[in-house]
N, C-alpha and C. Protein backbone atom coordinates (compact mmCIF):
# COMPACT_ATOMS: atom_id res chain seq x y z
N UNK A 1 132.27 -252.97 -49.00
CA UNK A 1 131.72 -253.52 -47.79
C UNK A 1 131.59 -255.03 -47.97
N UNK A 2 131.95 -255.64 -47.09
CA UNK A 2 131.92 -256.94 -47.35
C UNK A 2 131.17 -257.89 -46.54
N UNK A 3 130.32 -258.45 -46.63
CA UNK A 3 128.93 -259.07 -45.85
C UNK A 3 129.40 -260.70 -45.57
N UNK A 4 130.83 -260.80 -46.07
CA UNK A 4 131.05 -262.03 -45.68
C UNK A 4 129.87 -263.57 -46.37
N UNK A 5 130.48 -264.86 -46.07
CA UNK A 5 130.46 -265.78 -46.82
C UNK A 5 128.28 -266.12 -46.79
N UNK A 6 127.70 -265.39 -46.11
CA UNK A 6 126.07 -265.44 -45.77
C UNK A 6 125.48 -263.85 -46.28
N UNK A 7 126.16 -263.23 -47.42
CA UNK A 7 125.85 -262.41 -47.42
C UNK A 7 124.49 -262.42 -48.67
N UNK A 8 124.93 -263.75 -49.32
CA UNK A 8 123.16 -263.45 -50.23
C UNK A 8 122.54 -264.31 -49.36
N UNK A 9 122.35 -265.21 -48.87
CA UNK A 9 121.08 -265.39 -47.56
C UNK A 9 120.43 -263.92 -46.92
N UNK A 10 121.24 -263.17 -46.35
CA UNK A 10 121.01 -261.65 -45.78
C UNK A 10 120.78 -261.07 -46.53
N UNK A 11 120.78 -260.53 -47.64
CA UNK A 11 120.12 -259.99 -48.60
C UNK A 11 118.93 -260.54 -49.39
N UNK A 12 118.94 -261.78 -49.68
CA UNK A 12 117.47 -262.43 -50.19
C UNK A 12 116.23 -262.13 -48.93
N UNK A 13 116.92 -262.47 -47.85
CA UNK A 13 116.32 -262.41 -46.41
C UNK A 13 115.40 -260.92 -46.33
N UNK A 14 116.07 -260.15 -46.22
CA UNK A 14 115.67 -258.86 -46.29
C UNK A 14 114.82 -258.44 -47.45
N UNK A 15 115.02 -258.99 -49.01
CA UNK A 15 114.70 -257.91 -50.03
C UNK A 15 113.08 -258.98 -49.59
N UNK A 16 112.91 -260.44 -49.64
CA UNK A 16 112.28 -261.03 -49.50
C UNK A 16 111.10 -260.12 -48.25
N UNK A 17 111.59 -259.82 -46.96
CA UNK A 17 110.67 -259.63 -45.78
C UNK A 17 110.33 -258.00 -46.41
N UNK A 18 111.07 -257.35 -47.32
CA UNK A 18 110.56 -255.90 -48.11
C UNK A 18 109.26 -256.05 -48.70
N UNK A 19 109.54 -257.30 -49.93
CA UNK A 19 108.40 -257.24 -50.77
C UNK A 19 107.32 -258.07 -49.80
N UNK A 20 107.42 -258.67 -49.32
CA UNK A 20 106.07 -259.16 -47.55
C UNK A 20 105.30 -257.97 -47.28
N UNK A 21 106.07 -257.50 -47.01
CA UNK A 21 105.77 -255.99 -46.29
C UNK A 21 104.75 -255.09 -47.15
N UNK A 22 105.43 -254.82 -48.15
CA UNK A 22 104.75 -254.22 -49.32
C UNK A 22 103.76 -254.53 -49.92
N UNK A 23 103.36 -255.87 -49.84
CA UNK A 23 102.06 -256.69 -50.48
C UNK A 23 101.44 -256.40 -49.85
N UNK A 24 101.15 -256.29 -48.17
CA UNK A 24 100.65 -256.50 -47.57
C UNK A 24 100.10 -254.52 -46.64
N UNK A 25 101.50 -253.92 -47.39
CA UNK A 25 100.76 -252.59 -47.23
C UNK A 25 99.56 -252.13 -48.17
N UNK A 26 99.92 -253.09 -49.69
CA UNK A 26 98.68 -253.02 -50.78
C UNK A 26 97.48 -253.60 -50.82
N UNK A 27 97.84 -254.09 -49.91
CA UNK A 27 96.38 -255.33 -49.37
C UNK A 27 95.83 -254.46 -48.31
N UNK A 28 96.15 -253.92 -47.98
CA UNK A 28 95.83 -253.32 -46.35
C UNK A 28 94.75 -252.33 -47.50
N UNK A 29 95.37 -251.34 -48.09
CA UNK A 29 94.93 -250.28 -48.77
C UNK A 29 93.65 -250.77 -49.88
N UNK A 30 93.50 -251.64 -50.38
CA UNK A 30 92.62 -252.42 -51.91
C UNK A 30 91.57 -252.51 -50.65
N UNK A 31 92.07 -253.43 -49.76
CA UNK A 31 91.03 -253.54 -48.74
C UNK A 31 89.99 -252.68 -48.14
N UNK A 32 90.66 -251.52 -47.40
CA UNK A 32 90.38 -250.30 -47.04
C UNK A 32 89.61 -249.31 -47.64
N UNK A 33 89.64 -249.74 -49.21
CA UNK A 33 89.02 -248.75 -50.30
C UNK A 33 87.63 -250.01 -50.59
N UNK A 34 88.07 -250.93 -50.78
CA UNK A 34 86.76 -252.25 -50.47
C UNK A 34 85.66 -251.91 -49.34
N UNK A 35 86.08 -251.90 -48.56
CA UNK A 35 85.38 -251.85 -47.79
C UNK A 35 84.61 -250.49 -47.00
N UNK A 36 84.94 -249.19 -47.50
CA UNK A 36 84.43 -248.25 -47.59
C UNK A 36 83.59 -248.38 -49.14
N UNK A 37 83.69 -248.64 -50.04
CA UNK A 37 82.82 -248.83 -51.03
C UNK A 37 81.47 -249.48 -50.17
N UNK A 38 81.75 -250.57 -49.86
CA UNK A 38 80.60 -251.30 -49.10
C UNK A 38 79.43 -250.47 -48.13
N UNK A 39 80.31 -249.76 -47.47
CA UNK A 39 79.65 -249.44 -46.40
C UNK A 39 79.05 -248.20 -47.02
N UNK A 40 79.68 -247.18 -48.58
CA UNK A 40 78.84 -246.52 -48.80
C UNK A 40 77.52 -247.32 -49.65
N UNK A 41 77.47 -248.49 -50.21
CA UNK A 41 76.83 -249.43 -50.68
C UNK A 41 75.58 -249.65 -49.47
N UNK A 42 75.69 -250.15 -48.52
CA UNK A 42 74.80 -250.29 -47.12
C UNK A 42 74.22 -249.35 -46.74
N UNK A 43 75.01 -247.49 -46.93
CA UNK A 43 74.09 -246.68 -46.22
C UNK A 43 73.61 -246.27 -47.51
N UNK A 44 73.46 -246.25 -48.78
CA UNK A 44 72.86 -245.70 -50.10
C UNK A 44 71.63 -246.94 -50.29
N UNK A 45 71.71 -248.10 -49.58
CA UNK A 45 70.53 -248.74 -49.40
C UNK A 45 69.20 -248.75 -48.26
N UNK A 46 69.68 -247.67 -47.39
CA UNK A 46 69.12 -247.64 -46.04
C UNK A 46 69.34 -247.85 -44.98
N UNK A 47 70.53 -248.65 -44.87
CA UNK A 47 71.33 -249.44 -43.66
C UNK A 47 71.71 -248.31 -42.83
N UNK A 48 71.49 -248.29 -41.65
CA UNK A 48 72.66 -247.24 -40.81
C UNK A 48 73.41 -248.36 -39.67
N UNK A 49 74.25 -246.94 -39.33
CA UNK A 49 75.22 -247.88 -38.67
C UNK A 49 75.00 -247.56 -36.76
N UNK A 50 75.09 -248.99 -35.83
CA UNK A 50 74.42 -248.16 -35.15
C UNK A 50 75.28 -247.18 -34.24
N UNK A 51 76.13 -247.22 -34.47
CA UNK A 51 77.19 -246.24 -33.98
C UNK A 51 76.50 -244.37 -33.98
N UNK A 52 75.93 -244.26 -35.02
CA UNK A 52 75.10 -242.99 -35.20
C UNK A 52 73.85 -242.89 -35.16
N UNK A 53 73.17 -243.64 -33.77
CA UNK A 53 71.95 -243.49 -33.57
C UNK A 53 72.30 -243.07 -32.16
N UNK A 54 70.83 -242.02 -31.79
CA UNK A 54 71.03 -241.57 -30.10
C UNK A 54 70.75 -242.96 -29.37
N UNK A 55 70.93 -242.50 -28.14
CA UNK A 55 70.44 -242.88 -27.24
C UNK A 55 68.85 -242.89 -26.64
N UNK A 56 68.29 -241.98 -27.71
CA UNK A 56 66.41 -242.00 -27.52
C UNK A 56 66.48 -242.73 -28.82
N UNK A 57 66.67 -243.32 -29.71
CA UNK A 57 66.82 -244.03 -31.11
C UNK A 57 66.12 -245.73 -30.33
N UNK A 58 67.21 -245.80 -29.38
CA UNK A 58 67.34 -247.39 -29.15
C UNK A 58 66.01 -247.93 -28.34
C-alpha cells in the first residue's frame, strides 16, 4: 500500500492524535477514581450531599 510522498506526516499525525486520546482516556479514569475517593472522604466525615435530602429536609 502506498501512502505516497506525506505518508509519515499521516502516520505521525494519527499515532500522535492515538496517544492524545489515550492519555486523556487515563486521565479521565485516575480522575474518576480521585474523585470518588473524595466524596467517600466527605460522606465518612459527615458531609451529605444535597442531592439525597427530602424535600421536608430543606
Amino acid at each position: 500500500m502506498s501512502l505516497g510522498p506525506y505518508a509519515s506526516f499521516v502516520v505521525t499525525s494519527y499515532a500522535l492524535v492515538a496517544a492524545i486520546i489515550m492519555l486523556l482516556i487515563i486521565w479521565i479514569g485516575v480522575d474518576y477514581r480521585h474523585q470518588r475517593q473524595r466524596l467517600r472522604d466527605l460522606e465518612a466525615s459527615g458531609v451529605t450531599r444535597r442531592s439525597g435530602r427530602t424535600a421536608t429536609e430543606i
